[in-house]
C-alpha atoms as a PDB file:
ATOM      1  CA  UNK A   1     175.160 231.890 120.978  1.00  0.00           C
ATOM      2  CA  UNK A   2     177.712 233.118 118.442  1.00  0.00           C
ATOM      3  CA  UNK A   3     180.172 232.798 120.933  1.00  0.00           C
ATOM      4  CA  UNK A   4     179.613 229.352 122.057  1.00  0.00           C
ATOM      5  CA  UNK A   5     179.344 228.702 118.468  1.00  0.00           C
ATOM      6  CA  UNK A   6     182.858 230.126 117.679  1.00  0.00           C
ATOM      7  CA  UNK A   7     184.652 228.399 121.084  1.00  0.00           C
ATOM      8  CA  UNK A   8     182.995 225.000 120.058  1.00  0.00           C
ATOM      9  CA  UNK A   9     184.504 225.627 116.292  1.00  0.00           C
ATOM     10  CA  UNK A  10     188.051 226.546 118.208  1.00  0.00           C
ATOM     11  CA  UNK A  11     187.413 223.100 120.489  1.00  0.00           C
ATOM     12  CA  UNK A  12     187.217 220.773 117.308  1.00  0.00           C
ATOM     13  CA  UNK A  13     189.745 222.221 115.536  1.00  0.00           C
ATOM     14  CA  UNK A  14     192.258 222.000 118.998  1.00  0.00           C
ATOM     15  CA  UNK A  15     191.046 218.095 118.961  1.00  0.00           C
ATOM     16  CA  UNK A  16     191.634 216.972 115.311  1.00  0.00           C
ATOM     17  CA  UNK A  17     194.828 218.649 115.299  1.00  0.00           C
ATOM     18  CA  UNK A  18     195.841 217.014 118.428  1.00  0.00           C
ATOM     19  CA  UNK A  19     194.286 213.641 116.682  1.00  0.00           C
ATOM     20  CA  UNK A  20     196.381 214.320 113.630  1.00  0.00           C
ATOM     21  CA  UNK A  21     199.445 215.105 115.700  1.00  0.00           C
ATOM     22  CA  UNK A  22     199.363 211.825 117.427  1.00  0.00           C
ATOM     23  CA  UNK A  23     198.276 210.031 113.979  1.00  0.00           C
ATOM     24  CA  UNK A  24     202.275 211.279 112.810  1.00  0.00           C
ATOM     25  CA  UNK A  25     203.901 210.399 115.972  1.00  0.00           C
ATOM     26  CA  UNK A  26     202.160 206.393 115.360  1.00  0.00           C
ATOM     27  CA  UNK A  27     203.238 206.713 112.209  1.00  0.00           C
ATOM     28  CA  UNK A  28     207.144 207.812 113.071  1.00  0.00           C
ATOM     29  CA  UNK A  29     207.318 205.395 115.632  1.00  0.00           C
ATOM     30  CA  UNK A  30     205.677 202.833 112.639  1.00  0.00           C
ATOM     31  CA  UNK A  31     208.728 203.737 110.610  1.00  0.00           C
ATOM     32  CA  UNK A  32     211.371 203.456 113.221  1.00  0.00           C
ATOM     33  CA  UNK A  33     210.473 199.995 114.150  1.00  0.00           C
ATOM     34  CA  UNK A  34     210.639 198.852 110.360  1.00  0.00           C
ATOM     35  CA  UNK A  35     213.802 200.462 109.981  1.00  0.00           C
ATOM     36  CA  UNK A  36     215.849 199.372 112.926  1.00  0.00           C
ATOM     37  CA  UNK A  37     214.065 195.804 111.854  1.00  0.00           C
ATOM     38  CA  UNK A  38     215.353 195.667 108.687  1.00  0.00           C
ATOM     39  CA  UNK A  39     218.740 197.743 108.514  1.00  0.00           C
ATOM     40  CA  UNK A  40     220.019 196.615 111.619  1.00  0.00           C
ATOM     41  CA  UNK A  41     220.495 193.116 110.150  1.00  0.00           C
ATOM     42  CA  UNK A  42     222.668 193.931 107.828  1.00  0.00           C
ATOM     43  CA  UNK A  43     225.494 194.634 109.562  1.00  0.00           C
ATOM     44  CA  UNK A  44     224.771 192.701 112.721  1.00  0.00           C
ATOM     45  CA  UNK A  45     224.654 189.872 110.506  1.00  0.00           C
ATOM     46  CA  UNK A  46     228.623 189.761 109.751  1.00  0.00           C
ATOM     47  CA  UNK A  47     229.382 190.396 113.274  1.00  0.00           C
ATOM     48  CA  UNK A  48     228.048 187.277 114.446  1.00  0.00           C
ATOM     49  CA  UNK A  49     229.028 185.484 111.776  1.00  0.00           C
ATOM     50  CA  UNK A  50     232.836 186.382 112.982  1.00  0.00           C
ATOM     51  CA  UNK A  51     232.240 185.758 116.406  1.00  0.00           C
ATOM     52  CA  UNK A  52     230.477 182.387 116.240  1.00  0.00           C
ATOM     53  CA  UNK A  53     233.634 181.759 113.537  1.00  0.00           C
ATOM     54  CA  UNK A  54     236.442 182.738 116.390  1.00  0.00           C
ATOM     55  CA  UNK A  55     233.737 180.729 119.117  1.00  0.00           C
ATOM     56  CA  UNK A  56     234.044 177.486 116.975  1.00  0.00           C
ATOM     57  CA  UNK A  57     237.149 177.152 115.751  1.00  0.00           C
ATOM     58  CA  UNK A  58     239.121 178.583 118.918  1.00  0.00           C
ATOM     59  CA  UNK A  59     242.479 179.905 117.701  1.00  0.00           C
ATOM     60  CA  UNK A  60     243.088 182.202 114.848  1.00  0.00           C
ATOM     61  CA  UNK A  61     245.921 183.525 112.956  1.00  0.00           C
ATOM     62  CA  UNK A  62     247.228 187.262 113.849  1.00  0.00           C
ATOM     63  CA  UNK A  63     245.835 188.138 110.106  1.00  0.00           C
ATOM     64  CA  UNK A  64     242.655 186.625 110.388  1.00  0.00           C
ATOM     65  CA  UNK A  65     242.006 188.228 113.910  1.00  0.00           C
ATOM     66  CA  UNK A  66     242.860 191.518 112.191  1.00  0.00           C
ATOM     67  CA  UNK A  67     241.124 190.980 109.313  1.00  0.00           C
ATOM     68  CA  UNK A  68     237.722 190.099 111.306  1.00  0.00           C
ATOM     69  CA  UNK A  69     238.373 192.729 113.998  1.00  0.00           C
ATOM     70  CA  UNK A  70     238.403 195.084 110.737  1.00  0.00           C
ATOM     71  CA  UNK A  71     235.171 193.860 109.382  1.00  0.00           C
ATOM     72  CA  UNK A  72     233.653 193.762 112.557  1.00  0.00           C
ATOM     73  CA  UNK A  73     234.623 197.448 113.741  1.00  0.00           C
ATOM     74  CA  UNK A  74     233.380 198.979 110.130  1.00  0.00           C
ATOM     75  CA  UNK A  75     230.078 197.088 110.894  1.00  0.00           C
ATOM     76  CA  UNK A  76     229.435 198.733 114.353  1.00  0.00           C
ATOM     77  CA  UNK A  77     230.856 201.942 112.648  1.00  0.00           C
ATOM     78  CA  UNK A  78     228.163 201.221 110.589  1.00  0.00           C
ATOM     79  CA  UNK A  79     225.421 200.875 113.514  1.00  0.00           C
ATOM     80  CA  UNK A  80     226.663 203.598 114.966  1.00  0.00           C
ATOM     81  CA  UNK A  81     225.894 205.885 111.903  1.00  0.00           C
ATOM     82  CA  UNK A  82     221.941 204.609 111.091  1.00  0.00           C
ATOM     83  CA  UNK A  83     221.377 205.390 115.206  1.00  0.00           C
ATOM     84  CA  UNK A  84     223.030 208.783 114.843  1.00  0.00           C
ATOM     85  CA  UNK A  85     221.037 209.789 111.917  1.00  0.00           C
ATOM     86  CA  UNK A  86     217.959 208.217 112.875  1.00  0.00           C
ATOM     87  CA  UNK A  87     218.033 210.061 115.459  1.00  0.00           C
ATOM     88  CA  UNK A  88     219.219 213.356 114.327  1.00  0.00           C
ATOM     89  CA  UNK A  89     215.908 212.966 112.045  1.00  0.00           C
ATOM     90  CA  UNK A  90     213.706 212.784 114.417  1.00  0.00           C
ATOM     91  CA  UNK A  91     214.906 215.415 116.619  1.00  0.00           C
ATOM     92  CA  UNK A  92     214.742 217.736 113.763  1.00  0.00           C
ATOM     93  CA  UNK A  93     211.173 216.986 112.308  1.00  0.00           C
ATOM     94  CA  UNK A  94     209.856 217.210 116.205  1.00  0.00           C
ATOM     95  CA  UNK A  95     211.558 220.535 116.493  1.00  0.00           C
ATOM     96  CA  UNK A  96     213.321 219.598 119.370  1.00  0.00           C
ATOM     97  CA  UNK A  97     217.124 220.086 117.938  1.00  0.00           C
ATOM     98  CA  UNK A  98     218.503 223.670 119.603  1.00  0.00           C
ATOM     99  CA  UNK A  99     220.271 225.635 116.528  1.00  0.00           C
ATOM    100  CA  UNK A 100     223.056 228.097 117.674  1.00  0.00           C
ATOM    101  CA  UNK A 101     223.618 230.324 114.810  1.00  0.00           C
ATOM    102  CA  UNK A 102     226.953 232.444 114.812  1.00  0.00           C
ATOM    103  CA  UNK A 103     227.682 235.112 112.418  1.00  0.00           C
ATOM    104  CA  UNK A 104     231.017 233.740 110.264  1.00  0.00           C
ATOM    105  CA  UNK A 105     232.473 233.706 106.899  1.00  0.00           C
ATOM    106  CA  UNK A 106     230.724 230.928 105.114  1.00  0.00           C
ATOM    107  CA  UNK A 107     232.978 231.112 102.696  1.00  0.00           C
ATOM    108  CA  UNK A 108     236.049 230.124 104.743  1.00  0.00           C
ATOM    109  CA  UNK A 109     233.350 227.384 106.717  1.00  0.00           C
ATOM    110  CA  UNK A 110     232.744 225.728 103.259  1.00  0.00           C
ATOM    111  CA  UNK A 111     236.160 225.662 102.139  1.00  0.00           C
ATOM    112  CA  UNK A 112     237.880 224.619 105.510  1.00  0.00           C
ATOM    113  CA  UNK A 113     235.221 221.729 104.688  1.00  0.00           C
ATOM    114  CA  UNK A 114     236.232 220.476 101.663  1.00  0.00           C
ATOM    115  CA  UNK A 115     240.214 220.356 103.299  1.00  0.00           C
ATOM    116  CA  UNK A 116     239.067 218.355 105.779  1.00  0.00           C
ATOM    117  CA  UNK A 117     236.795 215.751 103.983  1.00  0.00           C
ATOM    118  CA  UNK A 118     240.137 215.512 101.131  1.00  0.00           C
ATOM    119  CA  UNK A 119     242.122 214.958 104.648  1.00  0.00           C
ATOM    120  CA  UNK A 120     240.395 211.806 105.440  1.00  0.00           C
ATOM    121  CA  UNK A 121     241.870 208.662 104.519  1.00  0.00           C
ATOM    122  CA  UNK A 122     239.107 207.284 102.846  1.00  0.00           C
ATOM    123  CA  UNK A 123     239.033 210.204 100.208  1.00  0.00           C
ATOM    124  CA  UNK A 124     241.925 211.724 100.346  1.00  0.00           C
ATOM    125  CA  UNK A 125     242.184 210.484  96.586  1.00  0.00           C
ATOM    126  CA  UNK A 126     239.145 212.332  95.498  1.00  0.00           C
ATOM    127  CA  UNK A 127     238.602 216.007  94.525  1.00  0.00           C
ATOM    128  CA  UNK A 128     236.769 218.411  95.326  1.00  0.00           C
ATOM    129  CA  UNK A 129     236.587 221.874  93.423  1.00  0.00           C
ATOM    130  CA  UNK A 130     236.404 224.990  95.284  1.00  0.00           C
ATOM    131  CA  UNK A 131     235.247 228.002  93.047  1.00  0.00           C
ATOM    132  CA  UNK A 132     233.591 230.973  94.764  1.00  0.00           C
ATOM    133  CA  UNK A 133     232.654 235.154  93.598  1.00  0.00           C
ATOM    134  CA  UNK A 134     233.047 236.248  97.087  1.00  0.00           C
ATOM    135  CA  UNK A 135     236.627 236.806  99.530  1.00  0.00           C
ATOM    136  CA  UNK A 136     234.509 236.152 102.210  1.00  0.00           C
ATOM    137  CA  UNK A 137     230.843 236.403 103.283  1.00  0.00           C
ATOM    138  CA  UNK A 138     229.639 236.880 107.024  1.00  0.00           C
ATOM    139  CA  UNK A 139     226.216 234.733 107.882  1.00  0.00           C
ATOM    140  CA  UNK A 140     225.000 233.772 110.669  1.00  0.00           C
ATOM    141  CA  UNK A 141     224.416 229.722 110.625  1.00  0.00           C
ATOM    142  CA  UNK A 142     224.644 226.705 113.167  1.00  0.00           C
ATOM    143  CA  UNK A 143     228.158 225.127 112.017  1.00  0.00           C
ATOM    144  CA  UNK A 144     227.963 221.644 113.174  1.00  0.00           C
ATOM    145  CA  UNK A 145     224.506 221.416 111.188  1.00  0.00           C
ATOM    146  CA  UNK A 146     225.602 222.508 108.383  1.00  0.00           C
ATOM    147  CA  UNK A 147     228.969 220.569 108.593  1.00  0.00           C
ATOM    148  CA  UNK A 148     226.706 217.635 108.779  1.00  0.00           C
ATOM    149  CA  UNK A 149     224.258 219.137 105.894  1.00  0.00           C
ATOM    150  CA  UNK A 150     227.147 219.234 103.238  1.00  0.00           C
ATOM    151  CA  UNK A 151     229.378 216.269 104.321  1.00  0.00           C
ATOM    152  CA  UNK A 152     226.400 214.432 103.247  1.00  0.00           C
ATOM    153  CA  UNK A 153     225.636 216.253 100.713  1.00  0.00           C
ATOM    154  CA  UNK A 154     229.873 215.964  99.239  1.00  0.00           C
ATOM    155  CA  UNK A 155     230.034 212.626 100.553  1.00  0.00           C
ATOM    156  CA  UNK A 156     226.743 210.959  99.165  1.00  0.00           C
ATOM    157  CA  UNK A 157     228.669 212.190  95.426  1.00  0.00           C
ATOM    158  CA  UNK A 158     231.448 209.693  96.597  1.00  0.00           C
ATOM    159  CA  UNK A 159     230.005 207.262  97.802  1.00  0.00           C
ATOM    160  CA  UNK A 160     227.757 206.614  94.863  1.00  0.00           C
ATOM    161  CA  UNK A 161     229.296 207.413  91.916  1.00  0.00           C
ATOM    162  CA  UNK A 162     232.644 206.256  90.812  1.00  0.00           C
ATOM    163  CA  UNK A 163     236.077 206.107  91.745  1.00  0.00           C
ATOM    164  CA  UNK A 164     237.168 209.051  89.862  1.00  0.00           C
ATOM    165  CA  UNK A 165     233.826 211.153  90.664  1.00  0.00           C
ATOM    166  CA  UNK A 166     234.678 214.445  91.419  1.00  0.00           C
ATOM    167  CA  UNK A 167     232.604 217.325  93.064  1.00  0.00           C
ATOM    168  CA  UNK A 168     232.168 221.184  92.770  1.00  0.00           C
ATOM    169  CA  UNK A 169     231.434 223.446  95.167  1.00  0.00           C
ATOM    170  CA  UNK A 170     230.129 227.108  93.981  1.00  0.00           C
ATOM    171  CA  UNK A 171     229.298 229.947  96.400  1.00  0.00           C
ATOM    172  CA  UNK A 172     228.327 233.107  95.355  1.00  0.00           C
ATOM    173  CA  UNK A 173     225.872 236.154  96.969  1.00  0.00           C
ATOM    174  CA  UNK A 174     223.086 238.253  95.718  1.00  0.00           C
ATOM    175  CA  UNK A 175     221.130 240.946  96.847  1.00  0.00           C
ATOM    176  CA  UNK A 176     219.083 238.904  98.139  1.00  0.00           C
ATOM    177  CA  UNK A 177     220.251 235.467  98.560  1.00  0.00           C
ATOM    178  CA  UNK A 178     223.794 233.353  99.338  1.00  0.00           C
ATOM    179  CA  UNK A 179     224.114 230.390  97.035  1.00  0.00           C
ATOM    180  CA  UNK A 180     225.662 227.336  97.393  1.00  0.00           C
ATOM    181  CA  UNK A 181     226.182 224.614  94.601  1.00  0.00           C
ATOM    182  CA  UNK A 182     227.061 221.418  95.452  1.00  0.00           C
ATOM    183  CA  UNK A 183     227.996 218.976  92.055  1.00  0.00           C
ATOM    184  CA  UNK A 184     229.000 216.304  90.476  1.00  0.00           C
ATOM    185  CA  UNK A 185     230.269 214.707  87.344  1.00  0.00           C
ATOM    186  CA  UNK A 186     229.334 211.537  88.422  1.00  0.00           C
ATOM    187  CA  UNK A 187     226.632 208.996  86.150  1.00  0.00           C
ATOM    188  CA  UNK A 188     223.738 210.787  87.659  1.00  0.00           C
ATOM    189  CA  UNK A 189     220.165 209.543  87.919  1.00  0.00           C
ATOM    190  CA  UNK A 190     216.685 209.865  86.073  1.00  0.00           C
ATOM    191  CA  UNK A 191     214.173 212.210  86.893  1.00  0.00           C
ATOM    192  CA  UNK A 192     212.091 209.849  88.866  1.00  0.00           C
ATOM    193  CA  UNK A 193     215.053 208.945  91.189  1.00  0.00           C
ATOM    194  CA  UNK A 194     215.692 212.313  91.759  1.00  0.00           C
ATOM    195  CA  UNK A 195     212.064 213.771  92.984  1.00  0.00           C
ATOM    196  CA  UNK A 196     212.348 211.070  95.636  1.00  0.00           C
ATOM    197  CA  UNK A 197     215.782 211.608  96.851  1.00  0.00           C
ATOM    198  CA  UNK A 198     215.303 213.486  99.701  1.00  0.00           C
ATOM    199  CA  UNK A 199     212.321 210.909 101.170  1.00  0.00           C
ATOM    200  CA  UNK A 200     213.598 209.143 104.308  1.00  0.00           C
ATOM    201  CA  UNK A 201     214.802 205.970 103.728  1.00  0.00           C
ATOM    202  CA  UNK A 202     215.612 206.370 100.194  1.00  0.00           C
ATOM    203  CA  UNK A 203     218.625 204.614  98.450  1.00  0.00           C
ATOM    204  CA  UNK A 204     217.453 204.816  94.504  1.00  0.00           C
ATOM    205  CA  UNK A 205     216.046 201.858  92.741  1.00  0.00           C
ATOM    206  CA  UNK A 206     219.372 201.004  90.955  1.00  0.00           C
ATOM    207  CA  UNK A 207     220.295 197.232  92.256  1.00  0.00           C
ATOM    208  CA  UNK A 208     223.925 198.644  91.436  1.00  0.00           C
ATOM    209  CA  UNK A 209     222.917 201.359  94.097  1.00  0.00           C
ATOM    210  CA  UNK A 210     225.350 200.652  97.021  1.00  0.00           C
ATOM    211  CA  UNK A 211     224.041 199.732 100.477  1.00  0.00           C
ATOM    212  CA  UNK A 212     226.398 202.022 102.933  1.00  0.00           C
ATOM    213  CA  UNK A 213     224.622 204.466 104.593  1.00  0.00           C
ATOM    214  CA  UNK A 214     221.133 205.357 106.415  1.00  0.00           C
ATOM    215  CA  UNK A 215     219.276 206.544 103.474  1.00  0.00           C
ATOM    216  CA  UNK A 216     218.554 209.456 105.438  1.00  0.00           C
ATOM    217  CA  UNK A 217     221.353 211.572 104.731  1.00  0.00           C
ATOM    218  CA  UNK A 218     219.669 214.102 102.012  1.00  0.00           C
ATOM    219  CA  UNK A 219     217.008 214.059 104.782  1.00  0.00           C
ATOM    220  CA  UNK A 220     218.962 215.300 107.287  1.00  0.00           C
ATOM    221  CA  UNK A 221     220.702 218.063 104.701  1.00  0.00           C
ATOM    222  CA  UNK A 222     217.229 218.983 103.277  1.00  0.00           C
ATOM    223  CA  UNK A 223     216.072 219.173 107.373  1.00  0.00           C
ATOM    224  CA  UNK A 224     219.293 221.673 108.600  1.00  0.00           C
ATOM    225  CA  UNK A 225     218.805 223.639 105.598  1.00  0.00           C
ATOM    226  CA  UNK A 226     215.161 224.542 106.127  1.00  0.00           C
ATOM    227  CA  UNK A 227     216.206 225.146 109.887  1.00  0.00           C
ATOM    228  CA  UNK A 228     218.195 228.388 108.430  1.00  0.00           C
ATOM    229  CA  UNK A 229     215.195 229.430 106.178  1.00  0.00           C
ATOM    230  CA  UNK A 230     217.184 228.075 102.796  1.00  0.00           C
ATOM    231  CA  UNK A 231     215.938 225.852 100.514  1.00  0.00           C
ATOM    232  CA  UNK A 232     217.136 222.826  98.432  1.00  0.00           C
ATOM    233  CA  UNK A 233     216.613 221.389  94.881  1.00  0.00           C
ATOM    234  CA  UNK A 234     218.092 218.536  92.664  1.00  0.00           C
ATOM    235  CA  UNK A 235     218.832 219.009  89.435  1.00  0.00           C
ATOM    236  CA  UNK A 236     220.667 215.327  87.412  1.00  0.00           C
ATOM    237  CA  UNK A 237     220.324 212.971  84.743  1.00  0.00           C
ATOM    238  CA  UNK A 238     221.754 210.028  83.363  1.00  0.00           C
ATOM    239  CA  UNK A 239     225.349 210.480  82.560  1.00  0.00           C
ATOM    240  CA  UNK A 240     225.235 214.262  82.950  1.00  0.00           C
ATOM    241  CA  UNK A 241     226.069 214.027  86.794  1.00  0.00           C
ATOM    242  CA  UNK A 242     223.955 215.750  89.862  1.00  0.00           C
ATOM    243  CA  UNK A 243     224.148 218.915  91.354  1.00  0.00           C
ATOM    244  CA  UNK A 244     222.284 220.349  94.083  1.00  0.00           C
ATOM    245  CA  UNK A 245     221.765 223.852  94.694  1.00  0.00           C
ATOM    246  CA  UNK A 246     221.167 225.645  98.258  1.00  0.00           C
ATOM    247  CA  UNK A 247     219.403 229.039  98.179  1.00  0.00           C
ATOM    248  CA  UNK A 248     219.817 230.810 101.945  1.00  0.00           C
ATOM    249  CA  UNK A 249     217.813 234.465 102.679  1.00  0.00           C
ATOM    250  CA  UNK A 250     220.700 237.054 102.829  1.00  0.00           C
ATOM    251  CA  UNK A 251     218.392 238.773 106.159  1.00  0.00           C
END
């Protein structure tokens, strides 16, 4: 009777954590569809604005064709990004993103990654500090996650804060842990702002805030992070810039 008791227990358990499971996936699929609803528009919105503009009025200068070929191409660019990291998101909170980890020298990784953010056109006038304790450091770590972790992590400094924002990247080792810094001395954000920064979706509250971007690139750094067993915080406030710092188990 104990038994039965103990299998029956086992049963209901088994069914309201399959209930609960499928009670997140209505929910994801929830937040997809009000996403894709309301960001899509933003930049579909100027591409057919162009295209009804070269339908209607039939012949257009050289400029103007290159000036609304430009607008239109950064706009699918644009598409093209909330897709990818939508669905980078999702394969990452479903588990289903495979993670091949190599053994390298961070060290180099991080700094090979600042050269080749400063080597593309659109920031090649920022700059990026490099300061680090170790020559090198071997750890074993998916690259092209974290290339995509702390691109967004660099970039979202650029994007939001001003033109002559600049970031720092620290690394250093432990005993125990490697540590990575990434900061900024940009206008930072109050404390409010911050605890929510790594929620999907999020842009900040500012109505200076710029638009660019999925709102789920923290997300995604926060997400690959975790994958290697680190962690992430968020330290910033109001004119005293934003740094966030990256904690990863040395075993």
């Amino acid at each position: 009777m104990q038994e039965d008791r103990f299998v029956l227990d086992a049963l209901r358990r088994q069914v309201e954590g399959q209930a609960e499971a499928v009670k997140e996936n209505e929910q994801r699929r929830q937040d997809l569809i009000a996403f894709l609803a309301h960001d899509l528009k933003t930049p579909l919105s100027p591409i057919k604005g162009y295209a009804e503009m070269l339908q209607e009025y039939g012949s257009v200068t050289p400029e103007q064709c290159r000036r609304y070929a430009g607008i239109t191409l950064k706009n699918v660019s644009y598409i093209e990004t909330l897709i990818d990291d939508l669905k980078l998101t999702y394969q990452l909170e479903s588990g289903m993103l495979p993670v091949s980890r190599e053994e390298q020298d961070i060290v180099r990784f991080m700094r090979e990654l600042a050269i080749d953010i400063l080597n593309t056109p659109e920031y090649e006038d920022r700059t990026i500090h490099f300061e680090t304790e170790e020559a090198d450091f071997l750890y074993s770590f998916d690259q092209t996650l974290l290339t995509r972790a702390f691109r967004n992590l660099i970039i979202n400094a650029f994007v939001h804060g001003e033109a002559d924002t600049e970031v720092t990247l620290r690394v250093s080792a432990s005993n125990t842990a490697l540590n990575i810094s990434v900061a900024d001395n940009g206008k930072g954000i109050e404390l409010e702002a911050a605890e929510h920064l790594f929620d999907r979706y999020y842009r900040g509250t500012s109505t200076q805030q710029r638009p660019e971007g999925s709102g789920l690139g923290l997300t995604i750094a926060k997400s690959v992070i975790e994958l290697h067993g680190g962690t992430i915080s968020v330290s910033s406030a109001p004119n005293r810039g934003t740094a966030f710092y990256i904690e990863f188990p040395r075993s």
